[in-house]
Protein backbone atom coordinates (compact mmCIF):
# COMPACT_ATOMS: atom_id res chain seq x y z
CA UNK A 1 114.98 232.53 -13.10
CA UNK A 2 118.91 234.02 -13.47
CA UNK A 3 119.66 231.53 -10.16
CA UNK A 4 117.72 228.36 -11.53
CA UNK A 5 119.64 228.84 -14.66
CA UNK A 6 122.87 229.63 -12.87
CA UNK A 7 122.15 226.45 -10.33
CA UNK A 8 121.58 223.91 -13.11
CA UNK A 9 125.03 225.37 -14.95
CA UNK A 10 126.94 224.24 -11.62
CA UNK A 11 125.48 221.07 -10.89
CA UNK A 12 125.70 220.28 -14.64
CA UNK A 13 129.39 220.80 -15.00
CA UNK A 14 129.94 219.27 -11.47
CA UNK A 15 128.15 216.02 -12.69
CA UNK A 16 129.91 215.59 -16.15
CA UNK A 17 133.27 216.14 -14.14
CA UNK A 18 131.81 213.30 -11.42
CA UNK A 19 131.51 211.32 -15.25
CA UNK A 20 134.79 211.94 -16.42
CA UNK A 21 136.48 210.69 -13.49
CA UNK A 22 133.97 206.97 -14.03
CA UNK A 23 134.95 206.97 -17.80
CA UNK A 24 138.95 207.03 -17.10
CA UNK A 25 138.12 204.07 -15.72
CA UNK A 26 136.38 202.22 -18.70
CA UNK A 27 133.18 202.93 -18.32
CA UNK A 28 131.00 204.80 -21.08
CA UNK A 29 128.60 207.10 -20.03
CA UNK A 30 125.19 208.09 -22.94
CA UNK A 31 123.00 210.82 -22.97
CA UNK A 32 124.37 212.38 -20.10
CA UNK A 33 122.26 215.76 -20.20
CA UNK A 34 118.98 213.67 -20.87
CA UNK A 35 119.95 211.29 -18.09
CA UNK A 36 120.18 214.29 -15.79
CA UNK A 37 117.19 215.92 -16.93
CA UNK A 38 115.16 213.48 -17.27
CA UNK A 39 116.35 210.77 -14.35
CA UNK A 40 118.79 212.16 -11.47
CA UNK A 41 116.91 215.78 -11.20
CA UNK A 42 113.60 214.49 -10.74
CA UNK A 43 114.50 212.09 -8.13
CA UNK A 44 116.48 214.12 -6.57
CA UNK A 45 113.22 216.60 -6.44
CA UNK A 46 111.72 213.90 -4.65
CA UNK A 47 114.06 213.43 -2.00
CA UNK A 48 114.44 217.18 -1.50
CA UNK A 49 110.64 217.22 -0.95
CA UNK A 50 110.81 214.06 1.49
CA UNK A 51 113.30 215.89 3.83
CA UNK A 52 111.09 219.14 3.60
CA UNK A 53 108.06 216.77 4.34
CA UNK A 54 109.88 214.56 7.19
CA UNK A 55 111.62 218.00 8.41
CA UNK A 56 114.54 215.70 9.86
CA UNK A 57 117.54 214.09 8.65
CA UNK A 58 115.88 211.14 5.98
CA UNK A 59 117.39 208.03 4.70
CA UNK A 60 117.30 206.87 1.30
CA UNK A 61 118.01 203.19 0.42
CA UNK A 62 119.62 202.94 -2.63
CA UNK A 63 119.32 198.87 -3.86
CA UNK A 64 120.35 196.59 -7.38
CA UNK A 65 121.96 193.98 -8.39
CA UNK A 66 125.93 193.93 -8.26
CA UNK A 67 127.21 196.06 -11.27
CA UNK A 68 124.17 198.49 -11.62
CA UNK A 69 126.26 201.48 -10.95
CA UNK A 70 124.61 201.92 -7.03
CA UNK A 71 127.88 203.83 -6.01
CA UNK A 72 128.17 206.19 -9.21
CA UNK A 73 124.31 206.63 -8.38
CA UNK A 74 125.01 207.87 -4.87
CA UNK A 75 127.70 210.41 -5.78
CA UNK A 76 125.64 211.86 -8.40
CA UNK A 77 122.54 212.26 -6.29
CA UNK A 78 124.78 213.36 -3.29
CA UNK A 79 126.34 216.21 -5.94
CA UNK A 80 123.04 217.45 -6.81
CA UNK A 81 121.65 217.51 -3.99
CA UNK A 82 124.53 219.47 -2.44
CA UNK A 83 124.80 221.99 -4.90
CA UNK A 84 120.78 222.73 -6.57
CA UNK A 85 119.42 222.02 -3.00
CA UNK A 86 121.91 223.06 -0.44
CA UNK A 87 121.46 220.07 1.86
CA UNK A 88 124.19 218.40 3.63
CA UNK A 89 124.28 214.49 1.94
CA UNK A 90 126.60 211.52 3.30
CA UNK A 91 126.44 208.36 0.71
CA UNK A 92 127.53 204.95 2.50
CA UNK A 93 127.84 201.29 1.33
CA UNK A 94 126.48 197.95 2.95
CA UNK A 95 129.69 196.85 1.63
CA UNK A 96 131.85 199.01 4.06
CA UNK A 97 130.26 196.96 7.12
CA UNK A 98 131.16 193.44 6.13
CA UNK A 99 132.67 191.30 8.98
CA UNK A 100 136.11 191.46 9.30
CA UNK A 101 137.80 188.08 7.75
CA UNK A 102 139.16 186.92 10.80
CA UNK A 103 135.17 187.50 11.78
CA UNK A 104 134.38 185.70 9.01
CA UNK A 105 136.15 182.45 9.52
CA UNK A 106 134.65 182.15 12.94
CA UNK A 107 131.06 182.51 11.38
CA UNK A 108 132.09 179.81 8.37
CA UNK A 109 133.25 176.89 11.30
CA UNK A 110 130.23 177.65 13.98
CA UNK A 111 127.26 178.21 10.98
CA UNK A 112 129.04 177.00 7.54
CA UNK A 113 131.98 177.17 5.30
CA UNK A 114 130.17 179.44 2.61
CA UNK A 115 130.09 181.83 5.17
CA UNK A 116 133.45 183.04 4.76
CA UNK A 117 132.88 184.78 1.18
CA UNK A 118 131.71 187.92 2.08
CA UNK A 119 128.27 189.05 0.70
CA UNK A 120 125.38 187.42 1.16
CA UNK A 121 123.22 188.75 4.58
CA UNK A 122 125.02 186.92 7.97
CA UNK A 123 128.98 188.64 6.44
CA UNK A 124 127.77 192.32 7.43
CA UNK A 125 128.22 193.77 10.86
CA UNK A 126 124.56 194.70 11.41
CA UNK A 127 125.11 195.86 14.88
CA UNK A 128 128.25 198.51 13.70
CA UNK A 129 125.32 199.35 10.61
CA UNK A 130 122.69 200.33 12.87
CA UNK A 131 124.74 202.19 14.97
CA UNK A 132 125.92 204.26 12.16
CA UNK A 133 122.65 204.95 11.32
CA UNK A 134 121.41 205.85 14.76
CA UNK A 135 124.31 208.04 15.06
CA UNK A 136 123.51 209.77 11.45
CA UNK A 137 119.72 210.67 12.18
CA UNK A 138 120.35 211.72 16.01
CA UNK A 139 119.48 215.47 16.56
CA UNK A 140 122.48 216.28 18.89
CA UNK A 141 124.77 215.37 16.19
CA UNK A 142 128.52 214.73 17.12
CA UNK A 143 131.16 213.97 14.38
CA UNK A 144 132.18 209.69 14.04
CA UNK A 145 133.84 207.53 11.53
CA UNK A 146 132.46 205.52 8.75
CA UNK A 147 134.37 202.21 8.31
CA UNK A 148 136.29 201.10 4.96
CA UNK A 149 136.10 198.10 3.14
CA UNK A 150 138.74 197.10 0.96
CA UNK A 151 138.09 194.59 -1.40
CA UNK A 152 140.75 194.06 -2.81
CA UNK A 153 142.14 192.41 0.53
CA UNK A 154 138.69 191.32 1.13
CA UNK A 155 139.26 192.82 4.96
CA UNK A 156 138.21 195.99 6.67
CA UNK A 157 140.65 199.00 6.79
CA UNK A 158 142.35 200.06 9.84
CA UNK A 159 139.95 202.75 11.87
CA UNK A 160 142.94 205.46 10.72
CA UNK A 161 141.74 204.68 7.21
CA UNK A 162 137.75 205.39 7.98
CA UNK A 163 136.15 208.42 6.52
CA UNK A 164 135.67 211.31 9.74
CA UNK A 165 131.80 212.30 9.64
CA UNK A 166 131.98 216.33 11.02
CA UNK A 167 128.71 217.78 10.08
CA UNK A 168 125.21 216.56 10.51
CA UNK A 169 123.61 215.37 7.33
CA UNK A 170 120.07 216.23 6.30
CA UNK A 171 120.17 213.28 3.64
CA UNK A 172 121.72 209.69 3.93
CA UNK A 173 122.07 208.02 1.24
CA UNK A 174 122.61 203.89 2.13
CA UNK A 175 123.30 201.64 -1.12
CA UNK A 176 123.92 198.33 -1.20
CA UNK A 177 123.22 195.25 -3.51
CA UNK A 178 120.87 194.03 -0.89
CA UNK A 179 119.26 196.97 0.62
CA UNK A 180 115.62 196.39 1.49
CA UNK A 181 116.16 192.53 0.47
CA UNK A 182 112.68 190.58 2.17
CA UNK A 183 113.49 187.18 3.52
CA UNK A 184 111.97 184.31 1.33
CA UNK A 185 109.56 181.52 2.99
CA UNK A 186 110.36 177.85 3.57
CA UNK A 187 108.96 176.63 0.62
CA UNK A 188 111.15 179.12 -1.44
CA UNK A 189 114.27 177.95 -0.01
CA UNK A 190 113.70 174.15 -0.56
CA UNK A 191 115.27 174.07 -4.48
CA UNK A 192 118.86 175.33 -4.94
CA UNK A 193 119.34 178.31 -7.47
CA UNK A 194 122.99 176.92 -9.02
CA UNK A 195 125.56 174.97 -8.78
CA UNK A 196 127.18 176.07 -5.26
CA UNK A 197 124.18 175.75 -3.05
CA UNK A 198 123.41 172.10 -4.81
CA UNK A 199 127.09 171.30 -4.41
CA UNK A 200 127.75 173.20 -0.91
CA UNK A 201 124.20 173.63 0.71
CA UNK A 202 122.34 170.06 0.51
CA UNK A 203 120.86 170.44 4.04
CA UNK A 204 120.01 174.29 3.57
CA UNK A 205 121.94 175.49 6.84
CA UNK A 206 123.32 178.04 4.83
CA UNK A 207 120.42 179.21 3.02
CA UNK A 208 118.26 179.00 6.27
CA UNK A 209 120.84 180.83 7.82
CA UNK A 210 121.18 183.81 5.13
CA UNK A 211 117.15 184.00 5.48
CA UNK A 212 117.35 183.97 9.37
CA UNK A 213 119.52 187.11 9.34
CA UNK A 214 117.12 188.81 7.07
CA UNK A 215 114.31 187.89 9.03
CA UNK A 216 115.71 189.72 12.28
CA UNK A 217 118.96 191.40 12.30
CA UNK A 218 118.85 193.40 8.40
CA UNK A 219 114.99 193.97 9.33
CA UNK A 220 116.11 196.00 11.87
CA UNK A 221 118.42 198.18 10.02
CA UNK A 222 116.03 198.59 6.48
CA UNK A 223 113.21 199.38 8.99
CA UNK A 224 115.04 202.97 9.23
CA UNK A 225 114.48 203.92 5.84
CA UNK A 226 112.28 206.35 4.60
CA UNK A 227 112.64 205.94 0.76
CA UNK A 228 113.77 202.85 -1.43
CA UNK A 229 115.41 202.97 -4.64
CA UNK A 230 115.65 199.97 -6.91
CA UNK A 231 118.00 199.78 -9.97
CA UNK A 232 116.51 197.18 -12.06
CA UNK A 233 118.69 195.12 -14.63
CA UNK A 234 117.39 193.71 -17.77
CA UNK A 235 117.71 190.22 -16.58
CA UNK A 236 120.15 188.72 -13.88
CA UNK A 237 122.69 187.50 -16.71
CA UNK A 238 123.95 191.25 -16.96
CA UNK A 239 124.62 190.66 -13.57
CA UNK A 240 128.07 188.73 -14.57
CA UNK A 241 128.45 190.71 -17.28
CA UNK A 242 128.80 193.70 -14.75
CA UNK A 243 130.17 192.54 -12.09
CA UNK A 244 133.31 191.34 -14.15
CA UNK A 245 133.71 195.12 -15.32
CA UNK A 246 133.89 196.20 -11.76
CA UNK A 247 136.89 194.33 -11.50
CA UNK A 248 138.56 195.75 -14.14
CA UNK A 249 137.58 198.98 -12.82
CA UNK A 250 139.11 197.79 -8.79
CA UNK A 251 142.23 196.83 -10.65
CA UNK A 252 142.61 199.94 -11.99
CA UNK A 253 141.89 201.83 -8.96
CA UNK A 254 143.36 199.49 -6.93
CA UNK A 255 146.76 199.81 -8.78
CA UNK A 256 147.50 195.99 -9.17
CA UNK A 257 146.57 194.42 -6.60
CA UNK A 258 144.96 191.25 -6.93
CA UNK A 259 141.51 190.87 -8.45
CA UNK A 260 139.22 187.58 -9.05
CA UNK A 261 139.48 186.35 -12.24
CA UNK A 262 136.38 185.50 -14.78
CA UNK A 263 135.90 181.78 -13.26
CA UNK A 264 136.05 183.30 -9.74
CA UNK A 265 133.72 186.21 -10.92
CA UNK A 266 131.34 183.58 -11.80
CA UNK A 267 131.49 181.65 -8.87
CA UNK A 268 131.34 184.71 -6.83
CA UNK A 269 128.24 186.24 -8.08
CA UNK A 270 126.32 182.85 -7.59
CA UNK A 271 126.68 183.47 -3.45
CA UNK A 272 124.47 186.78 -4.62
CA UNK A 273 122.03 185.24 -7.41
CA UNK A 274 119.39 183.77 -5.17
CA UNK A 275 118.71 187.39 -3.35
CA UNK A 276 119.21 189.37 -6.01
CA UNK A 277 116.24 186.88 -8.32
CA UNK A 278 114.20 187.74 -5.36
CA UNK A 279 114.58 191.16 -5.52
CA UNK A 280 114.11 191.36 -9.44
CA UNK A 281 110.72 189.38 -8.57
CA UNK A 282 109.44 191.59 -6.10
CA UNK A 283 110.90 195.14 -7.06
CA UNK A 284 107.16 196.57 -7.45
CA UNK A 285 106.27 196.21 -3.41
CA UNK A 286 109.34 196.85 -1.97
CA UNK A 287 110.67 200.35 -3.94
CA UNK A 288 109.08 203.77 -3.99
CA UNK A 289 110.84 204.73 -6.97
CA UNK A 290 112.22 202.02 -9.80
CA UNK A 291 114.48 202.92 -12.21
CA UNK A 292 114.97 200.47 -14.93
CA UNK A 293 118.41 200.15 -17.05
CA UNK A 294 119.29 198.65 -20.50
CA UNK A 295 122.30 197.05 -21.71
CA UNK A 296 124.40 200.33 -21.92
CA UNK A 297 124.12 201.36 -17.86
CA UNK A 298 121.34 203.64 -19.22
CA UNK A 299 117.95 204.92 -17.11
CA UNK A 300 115.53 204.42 -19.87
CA UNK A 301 112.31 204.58 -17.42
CA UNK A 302 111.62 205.63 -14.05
CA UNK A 303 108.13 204.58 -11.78
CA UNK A 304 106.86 205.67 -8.72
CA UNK A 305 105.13 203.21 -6.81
């Protein structure tokens, strides 16, 4: 009973220093202690038992819309699962494995211009992503490098800037916007969703395109995860709302350099919306666990499905 006790003290002041950190960056944090006891302990109970189920290294997928917190999420699980449960935890984004620009620009003159914003399924490197993964859950573990994104040059980082994996995890944690994302059919993809695929997209190549690469190459990298995680939004407008808050917060880590503005924000997020609709539809067969969030960032309600 003394170590419980003494083992929820740790975790607990580990997590609101994790919180701190987040808030000198703008963002307010409510009901910390509930959300813990209520939200990020239970689930991480549930991965805990997963791994002791599986009885090898597990992935979790870790999926919302942009702006619902998915890489705060990760740390805190990864804390609490490192220090209640004493298992080794490596968090990763989709977002580190986007095509480099020079990539990209090949991609937007051979399939289509829109393909040079970075985003949407087609802009990752699936091949480097599965690798990762392979090399993550093999048994005869040796230590590689996670690559680096940085956004705020919209390129990948030199390999002397990627993150040195040295021990084998026992939990991965893989988050990303689109994690899990299903491809839609034909008939879905027929009537644009905004402004830049009526304006950009008339004959669908792009579209078709995006939904190809879901189809077959993404397939093959969700298919290695053993539990998904949806954060759910209240409706896809918080989405902006969000998403332009994350570039305060880049511009603040990112110590000036050059973020989009609101228009560009705007414009941005519409290369995400018809995915991340999708994904708000069909949330109930493609998550294990779904935790919903209100207006404030805050879990109010959590479903196992």
């Amino acid at each position: 009973m003394q170590e419980t006790k003494s083992s929820f003290f740790k975790v607990k002041k580990k997590y609101l220093a994790l919180i701190k950190k987040q808030e000198n960056f703008g963002e307010k944090f409510y009901d910390k202690i509930g959300q813990l006891k209520d939200f990020y302990l239970p689930i991480c109970d549930l991965i805990y038992k997963t791994y002791l189920l599986k009885n090898k290294t597990i992935v979790i997928g870790l999926s919302g819309a942009q702006g619902t917190g998915k890489t705060t999420v990760s740390k805190i699980l990864k804390t609490i699962l490192n220090n209640k449960f004493k298992v080794n935890t490596v968090c990763f984004s989709i977002d580190d494995f986007y095509k480099t620009r020079k990539d990209r620009k090949v991609m937007s003159k051979k399939k289509h211009r829109l393909f040079l914003t970075r985003g949407v399924p087609g802009t990752h490197d699936t091949i480097l992503m599965r690798q990762t993964l392979k090399k993550l859950l093999r048994r005869k573990f040796k230590p590689f490098y996670l690559p680096k994104f940085d956004k705020s040059i919209d390129d990948r980082m030199s390999k002397k800037n990627w993150k040195k994996i040295v021990k084998k995890p026992q939990i991965v944690i893989f988050e990303g916007w689109c994690v899990s994302a299903k491809p839609q059919n034909g008939i879905q993809l027929l009537n644009p969703v905004n402004t830049l695929e009526k304006k950009n997209d008339k004959n669908l190549i792009w579209r078709k395109e995006v939904n190809n690469q879901l189809k077959k190459n993404y397939k093959s990298v969700f298919r290695l995860i053993d539990k998904k995680i949806y954060l759910k939004v209240p409706n896809f407008k918080h989405v902006f709302k969000w998403r332009l808050l994350q570039e305060k917060k880049l511009k603040l880590k990112s110590r000036g350099k050059k973020i989009m503005t609101k228009d560009q924000v705007k414009e941005f997020i519409m290369y995400y919306e018809r995915i991340t609709r999708q994904m708000l539809k069909d949330f109930r067969k493609n998550s294990d666990v779904v935790l919903k969030i209100d207006s404030n960032h805050k879990f109010t309600d959590m479903k196992l499905y």
